[in-house]
Protein backbone atom coordinates (compact mmCIF):
# COMPACT_ATOMS: atom_id res chain seq x y z
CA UNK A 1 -55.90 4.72 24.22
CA UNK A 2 -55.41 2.92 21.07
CA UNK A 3 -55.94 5.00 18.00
CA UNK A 4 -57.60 2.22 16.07
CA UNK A 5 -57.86 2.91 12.48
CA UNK A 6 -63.43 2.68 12.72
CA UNK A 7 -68.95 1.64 8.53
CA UNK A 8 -72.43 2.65 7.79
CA UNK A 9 -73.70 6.75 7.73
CA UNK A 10 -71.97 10.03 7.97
CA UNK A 11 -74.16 11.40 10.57
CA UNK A 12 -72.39 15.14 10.54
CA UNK A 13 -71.02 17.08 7.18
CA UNK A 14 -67.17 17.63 7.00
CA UNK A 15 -66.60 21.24 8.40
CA UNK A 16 -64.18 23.47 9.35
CA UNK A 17 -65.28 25.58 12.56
CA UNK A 18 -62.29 28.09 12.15
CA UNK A 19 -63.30 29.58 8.56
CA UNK A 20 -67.36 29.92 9.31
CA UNK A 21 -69.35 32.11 11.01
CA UNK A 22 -71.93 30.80 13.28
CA UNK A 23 -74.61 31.30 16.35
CA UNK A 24 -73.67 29.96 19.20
CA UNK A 25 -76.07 28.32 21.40
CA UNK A 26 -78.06 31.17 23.35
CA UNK A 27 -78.46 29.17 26.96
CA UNK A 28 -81.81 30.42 28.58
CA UNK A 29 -82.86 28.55 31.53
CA UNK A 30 -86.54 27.65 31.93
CA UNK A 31 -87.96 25.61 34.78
CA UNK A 32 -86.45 22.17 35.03
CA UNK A 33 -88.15 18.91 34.59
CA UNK A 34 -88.81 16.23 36.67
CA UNK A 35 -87.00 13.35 34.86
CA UNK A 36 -83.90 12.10 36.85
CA UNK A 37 -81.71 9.17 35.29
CA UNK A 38 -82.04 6.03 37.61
CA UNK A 39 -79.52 3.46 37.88
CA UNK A 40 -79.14 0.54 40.06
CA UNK A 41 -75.65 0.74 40.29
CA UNK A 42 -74.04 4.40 41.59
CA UNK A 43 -71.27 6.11 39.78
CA UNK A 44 -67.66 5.37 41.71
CA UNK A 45 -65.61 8.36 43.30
CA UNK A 46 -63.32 6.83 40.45
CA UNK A 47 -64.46 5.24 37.63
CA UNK A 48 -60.99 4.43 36.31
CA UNK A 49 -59.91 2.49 39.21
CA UNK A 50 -63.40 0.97 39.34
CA UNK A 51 -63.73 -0.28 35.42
CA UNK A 52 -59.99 -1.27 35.72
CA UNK A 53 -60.69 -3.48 38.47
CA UNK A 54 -64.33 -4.67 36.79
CA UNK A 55 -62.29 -5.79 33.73
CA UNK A 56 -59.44 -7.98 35.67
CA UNK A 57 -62.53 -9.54 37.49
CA UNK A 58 -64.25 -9.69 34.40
CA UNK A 59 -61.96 -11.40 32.34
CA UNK A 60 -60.94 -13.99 35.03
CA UNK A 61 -64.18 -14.76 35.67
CA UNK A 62 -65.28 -19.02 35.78
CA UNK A 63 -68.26 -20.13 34.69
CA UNK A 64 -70.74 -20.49 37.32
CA UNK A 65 -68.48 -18.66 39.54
CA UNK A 66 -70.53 -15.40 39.77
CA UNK A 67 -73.55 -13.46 38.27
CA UNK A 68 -75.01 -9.60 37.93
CA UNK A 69 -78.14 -7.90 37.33
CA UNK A 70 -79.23 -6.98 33.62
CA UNK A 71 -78.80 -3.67 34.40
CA UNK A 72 -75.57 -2.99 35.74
CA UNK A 73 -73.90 -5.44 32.83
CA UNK A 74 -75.31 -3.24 30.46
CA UNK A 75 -73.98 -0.36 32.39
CA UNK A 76 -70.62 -2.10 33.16
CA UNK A 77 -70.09 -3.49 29.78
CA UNK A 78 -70.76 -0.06 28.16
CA UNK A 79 -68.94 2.02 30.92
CA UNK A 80 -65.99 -0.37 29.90
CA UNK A 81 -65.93 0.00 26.03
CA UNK A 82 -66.34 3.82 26.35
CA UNK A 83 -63.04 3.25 28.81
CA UNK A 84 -61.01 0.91 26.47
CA UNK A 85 -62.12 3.05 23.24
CA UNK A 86 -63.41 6.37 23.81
CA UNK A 87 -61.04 9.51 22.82
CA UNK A 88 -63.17 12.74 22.46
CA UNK A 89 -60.55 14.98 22.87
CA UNK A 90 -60.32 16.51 19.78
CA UNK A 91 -61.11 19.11 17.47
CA UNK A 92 -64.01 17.51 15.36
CA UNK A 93 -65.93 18.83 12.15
CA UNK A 94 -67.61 14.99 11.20
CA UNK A 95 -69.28 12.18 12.66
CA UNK A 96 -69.96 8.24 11.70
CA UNK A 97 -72.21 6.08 13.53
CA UNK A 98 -72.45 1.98 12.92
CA UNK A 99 -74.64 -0.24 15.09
CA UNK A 100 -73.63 -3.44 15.97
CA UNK A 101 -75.45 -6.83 17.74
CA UNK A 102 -74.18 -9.22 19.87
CA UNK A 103 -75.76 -12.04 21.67
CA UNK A 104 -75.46 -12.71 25.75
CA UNK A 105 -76.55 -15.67 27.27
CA UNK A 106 -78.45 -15.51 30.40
CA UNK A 107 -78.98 -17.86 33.37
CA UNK A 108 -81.78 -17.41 35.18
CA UNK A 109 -82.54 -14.08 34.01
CA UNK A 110 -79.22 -12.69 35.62
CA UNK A 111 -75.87 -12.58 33.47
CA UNK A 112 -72.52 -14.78 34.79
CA UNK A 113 -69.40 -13.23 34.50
CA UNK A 114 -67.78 -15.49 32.19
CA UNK A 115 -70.79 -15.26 29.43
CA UNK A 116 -70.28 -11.14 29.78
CA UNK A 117 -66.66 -11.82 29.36
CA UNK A 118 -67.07 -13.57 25.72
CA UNK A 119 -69.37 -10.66 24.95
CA UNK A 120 -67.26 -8.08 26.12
CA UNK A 121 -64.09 -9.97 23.79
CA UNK A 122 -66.63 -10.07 20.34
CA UNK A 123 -67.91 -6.42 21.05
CA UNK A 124 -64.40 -5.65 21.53
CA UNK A 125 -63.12 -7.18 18.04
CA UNK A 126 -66.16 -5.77 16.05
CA UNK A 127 -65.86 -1.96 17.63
CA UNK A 128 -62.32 -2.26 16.12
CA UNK A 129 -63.14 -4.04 13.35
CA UNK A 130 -65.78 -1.35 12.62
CA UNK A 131 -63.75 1.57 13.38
CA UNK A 132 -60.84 0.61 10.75
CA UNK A 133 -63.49 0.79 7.96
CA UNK A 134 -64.58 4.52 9.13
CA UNK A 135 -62.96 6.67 6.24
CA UNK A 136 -62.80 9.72 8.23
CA UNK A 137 -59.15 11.94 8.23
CA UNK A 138 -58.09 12.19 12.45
CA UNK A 139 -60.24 9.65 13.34
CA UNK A 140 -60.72 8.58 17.12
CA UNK A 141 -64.04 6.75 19.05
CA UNK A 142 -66.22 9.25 20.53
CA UNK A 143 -68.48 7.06 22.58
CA UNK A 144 -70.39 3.79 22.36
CA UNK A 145 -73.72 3.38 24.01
CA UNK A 146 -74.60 0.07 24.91
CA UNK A 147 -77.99 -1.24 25.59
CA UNK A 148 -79.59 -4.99 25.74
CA UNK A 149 -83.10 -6.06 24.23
CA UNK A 150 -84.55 -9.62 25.74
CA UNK A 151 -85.36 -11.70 23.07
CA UNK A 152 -89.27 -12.29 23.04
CA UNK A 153 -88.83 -15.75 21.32
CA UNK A 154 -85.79 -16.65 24.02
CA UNK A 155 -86.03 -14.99 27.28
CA UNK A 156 -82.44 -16.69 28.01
CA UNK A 157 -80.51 -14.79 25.38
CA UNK A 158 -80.27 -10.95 25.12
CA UNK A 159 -79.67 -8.81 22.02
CA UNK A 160 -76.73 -6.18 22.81
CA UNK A 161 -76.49 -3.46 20.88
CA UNK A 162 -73.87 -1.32 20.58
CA UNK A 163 -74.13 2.04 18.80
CA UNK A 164 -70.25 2.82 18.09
CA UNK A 165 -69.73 6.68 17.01
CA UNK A 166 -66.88 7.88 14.95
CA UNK A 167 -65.33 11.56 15.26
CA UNK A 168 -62.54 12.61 12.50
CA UNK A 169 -61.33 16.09 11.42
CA UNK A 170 -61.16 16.61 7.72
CA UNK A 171 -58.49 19.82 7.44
CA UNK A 172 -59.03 20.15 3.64
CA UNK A 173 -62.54 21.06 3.43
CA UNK A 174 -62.88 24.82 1.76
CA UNK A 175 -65.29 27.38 2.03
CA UNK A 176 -67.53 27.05 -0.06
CA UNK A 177 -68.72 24.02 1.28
CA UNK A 178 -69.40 25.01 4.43
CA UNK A 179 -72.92 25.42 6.30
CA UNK A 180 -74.35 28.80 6.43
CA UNK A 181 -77.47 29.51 9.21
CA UNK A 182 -77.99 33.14 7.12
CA UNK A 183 -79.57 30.90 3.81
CA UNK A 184 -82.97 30.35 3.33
CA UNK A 185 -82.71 26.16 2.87
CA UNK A 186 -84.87 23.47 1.24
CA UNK A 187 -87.12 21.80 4.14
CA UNK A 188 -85.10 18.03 3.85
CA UNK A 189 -84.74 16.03 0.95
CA UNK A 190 -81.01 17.37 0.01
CA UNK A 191 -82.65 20.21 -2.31
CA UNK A 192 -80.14 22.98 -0.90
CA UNK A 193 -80.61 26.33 -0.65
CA UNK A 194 -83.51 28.92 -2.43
CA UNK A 195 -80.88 29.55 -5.52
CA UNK A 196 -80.52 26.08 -6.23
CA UNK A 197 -77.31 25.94 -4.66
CA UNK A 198 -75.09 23.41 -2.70
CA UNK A 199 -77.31 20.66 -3.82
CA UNK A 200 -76.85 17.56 -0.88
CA UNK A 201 -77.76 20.22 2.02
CA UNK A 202 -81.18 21.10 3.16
CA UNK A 203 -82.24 23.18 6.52
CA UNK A 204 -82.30 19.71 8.71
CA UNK A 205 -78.26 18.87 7.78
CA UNK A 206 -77.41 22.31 7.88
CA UNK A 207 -78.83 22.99 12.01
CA UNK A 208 -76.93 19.81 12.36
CA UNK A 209 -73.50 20.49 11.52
CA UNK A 210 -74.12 24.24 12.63
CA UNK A 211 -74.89 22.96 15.99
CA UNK A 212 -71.69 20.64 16.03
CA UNK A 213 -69.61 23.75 15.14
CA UNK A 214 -70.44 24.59 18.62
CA UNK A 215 -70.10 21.88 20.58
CA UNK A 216 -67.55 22.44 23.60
CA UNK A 217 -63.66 20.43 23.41
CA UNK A 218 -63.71 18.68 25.69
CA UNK A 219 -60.45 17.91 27.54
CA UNK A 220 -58.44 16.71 31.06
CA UNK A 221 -55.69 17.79 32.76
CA UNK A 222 -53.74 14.71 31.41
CA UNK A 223 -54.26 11.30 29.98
CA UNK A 224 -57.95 10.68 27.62
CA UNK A 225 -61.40 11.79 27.67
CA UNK A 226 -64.22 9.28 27.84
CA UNK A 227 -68.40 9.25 28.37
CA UNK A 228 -69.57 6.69 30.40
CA UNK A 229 -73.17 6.05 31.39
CA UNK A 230 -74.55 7.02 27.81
CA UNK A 231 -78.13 7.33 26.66
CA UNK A 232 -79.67 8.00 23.53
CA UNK A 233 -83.26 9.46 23.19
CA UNK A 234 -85.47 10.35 20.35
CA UNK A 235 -87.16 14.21 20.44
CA UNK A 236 -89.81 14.84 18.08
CA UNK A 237 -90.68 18.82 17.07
CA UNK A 238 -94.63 18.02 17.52
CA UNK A 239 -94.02 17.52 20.74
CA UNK A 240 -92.89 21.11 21.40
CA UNK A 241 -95.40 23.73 20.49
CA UNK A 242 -94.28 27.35 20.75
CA UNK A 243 -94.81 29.09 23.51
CA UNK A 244 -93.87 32.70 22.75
CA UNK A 245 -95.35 35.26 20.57
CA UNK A 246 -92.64 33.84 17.56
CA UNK A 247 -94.38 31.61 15.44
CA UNK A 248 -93.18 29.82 12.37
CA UNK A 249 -94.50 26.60 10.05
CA UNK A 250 -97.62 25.48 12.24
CA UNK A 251 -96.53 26.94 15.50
CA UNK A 252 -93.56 24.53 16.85
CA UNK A 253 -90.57 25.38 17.90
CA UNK A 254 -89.08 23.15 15.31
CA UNK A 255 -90.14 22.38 11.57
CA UNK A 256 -93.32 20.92 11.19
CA UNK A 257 -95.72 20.60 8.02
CA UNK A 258 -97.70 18.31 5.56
CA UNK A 259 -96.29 16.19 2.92
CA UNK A 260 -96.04 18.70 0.40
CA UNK A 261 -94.00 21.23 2.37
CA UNK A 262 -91.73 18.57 3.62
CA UNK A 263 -91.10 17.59 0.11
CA UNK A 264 -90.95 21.33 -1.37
CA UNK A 265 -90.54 23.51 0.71
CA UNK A 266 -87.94 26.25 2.40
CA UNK A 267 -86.79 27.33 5.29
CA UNK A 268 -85.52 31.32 5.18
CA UNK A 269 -83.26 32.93 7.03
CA UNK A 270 -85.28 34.02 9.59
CA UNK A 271 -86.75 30.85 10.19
CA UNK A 272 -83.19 29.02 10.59
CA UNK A 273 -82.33 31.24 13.37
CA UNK A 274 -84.90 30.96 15.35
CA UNK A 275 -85.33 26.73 14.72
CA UNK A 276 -81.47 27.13 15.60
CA UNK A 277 -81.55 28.64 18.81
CA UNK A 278 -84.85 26.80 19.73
CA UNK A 279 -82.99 23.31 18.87
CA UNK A 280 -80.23 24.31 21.48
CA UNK A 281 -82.67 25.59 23.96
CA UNK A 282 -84.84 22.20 23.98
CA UNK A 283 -80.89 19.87 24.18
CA UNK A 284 -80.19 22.24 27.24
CA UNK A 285 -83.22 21.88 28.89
CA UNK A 286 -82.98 18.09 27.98
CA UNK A 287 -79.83 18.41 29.76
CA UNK A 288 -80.22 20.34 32.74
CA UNK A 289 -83.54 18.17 33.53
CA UNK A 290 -81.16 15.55 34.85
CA UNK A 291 -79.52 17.78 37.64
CA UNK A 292 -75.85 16.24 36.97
CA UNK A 293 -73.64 18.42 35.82
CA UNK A 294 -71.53 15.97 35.12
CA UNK A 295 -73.53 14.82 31.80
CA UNK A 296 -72.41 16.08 28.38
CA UNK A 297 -73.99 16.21 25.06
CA UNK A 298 -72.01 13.31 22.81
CA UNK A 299 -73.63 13.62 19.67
CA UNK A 300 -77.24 14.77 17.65
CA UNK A 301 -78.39 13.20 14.79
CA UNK A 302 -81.30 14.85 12.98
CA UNK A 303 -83.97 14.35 10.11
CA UNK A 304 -87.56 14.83 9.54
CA UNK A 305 -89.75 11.94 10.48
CA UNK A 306 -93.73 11.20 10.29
CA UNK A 307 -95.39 12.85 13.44
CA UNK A 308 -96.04 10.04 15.40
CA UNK A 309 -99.44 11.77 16.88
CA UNK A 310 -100.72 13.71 13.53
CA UNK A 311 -101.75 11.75 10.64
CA UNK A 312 -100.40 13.42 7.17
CA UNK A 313 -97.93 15.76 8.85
CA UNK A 314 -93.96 15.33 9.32
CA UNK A 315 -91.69 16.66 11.71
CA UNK A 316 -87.76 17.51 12.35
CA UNK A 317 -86.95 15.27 15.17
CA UNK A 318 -83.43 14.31 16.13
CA UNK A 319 -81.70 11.69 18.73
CA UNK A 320 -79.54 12.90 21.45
CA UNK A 321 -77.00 11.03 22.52
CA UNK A 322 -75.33 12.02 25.66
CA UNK A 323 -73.25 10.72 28.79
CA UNK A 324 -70.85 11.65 31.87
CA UNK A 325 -67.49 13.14 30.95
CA UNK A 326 -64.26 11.38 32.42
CA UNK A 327 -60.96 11.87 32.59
CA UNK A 328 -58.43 8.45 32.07
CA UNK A 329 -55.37 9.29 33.73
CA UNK A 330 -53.96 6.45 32.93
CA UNK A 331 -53.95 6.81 29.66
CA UNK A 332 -55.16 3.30 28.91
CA UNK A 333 -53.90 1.59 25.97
């Protein structure tokens, strides 16, 4: 693996898991849900061997000489970059995230070879081209998810877009500026906590980086770790309505309220915990619904959006970014 030396928005706050002390994720099973990730193409017994081999074919590939589906190049061609870039094995207190577009041409509605190649080169060049402007200490790719959008104007060219994240490891950060679950915390907005204190943190940032405190290191036997097969998906808090005898805010599991609470409001202590827990509950579930072990939690990114079912109200809601953990033990470079 190359450590290439990543440009738009800090998605996690610079931390230092050692010096803090936290809630770790309580894991409480509930019934699982019916929602299986399909794919046309099945994973290999190896995936190095097989994206090895994809990329020599790939990148000696004539035009007009052979064609795929849509939806295993967007598999393949993700699967790859997360091969060629991603290094998650690391101990990480910060995350970047940039988004990046690429055009592929099509022919016929199915993808030659030799047009993914020149896509695969570009992507290739802007992930490192991106990466060297991340200013993040210890940097190293974390994963890249990869999806492609037909244009409705030109069915015979596809927008790829590749969503490239960042992990780094600032060792300097001190104490003080450090996320605390055991603060009451301004609803969003940056406010920080009921004393007026650490301005630039509110209760959404704070579950955040509390939650990537805890996030497992992951690691192999030898060589790099990588995600393939990664999927992003957007979870809004109106969607999950409590169902104990707990209640907080308007009786979600996560914040919800009107305007005025989402611009002035707080979140106590109380109330962090249990949104805390209840966050990690609903990513496990989330998880587990997709009866693979094999899948991993890459990233979160959270915020508070409009409800997108209750006029005049807001929600937290948060995208979860996950994948399949590999090991490369041949240490590609």
């Amino acid at each position: 693996m190359k450590r290439f030396n990543s440009i738009i928005a800090i998605i996690g706050l610079a931390i230092v898991a050692t010096a803090v002390a936290f809630v770790s994720c309580k894991k409480e099973k509930q019934e699982q849900k019916s929602y299986n990730v399909e794919q046309s193409v099945q994973n290999p017994d190896n995936m190095d061997e097989y994206l090895m081999s994809f990329k020599k074919r790939l990148l000696s590939a004539q035009k007009g000489e052979e064609t795929i589906g849509l939806e295993q190049a967007q598999r393949d061609l993700g699967n790859l970059l997360n091969f060629d870039f991603g290094d998650i094995y690391h101990v990480t207190n910060a995350f970047h995230s940039d988004t990046l577009h690429l055009e592929l041409a099509l022919s016929q509605g199915q993808v030659e070879l030799s047009q993914l190649a020149k896509t695969y080169t570009l992507a290739y060049e802007q992930i490192e081209e991106a990466f060297n402007l991340v200013e993040l200490p210890n940097k190293t790719v974390y994963s890249i998810y990869c999806v492609f959008n037909q244009q409705v104007k030109n069915d015979d060219l596809v927008d790829v877009e590749l969503v490239v994240t960042t992990r780094g490891f600032n060792e300097t950060n001190n104490q003080r500026d450090l996320p605390n679950l055991y603060d009451c915390w301004s609803v969003y907005h940056g406010r920080g906590n009921c004393d007026g204190l650490y301005v630039g943190k509110d209760h959404v940032s704070v579950l955040q980086s509390v939650y990537f405190l805890n996030m497992p290191h992951y690691g192999c036997p030898d060589g790099t770790v990588y995600f393939t097969d990664v999927v992003i998906t957007e979870i809004y808090a109106i969607n999950y309505p409590e169902t104990g005898s707990q209640t907080y805010n308007q009786g979600f599991r996560l914040w919800v309220g009107n305007q005025w609470e989402y611009e002035n409001g707080y979140v106590d202590v109380d109330e962090m915990v249990y949104y805390y827990h209840n966050l990690c509950d609903i990513i496990d579930d989330e998880i587990d619904a997709l009866n693979d072990d094999d899948f991993k939690v890459s990233t979160i990114s959270c915020a508070i959006h409009p409800s997108p079912i209750l006029a005049n109200t807001y929600c937290f809601a948060f995208k979860l970014q996950y994948g399949k953990i590999n090991c490369n033990h041949n240490n590609n470079d």
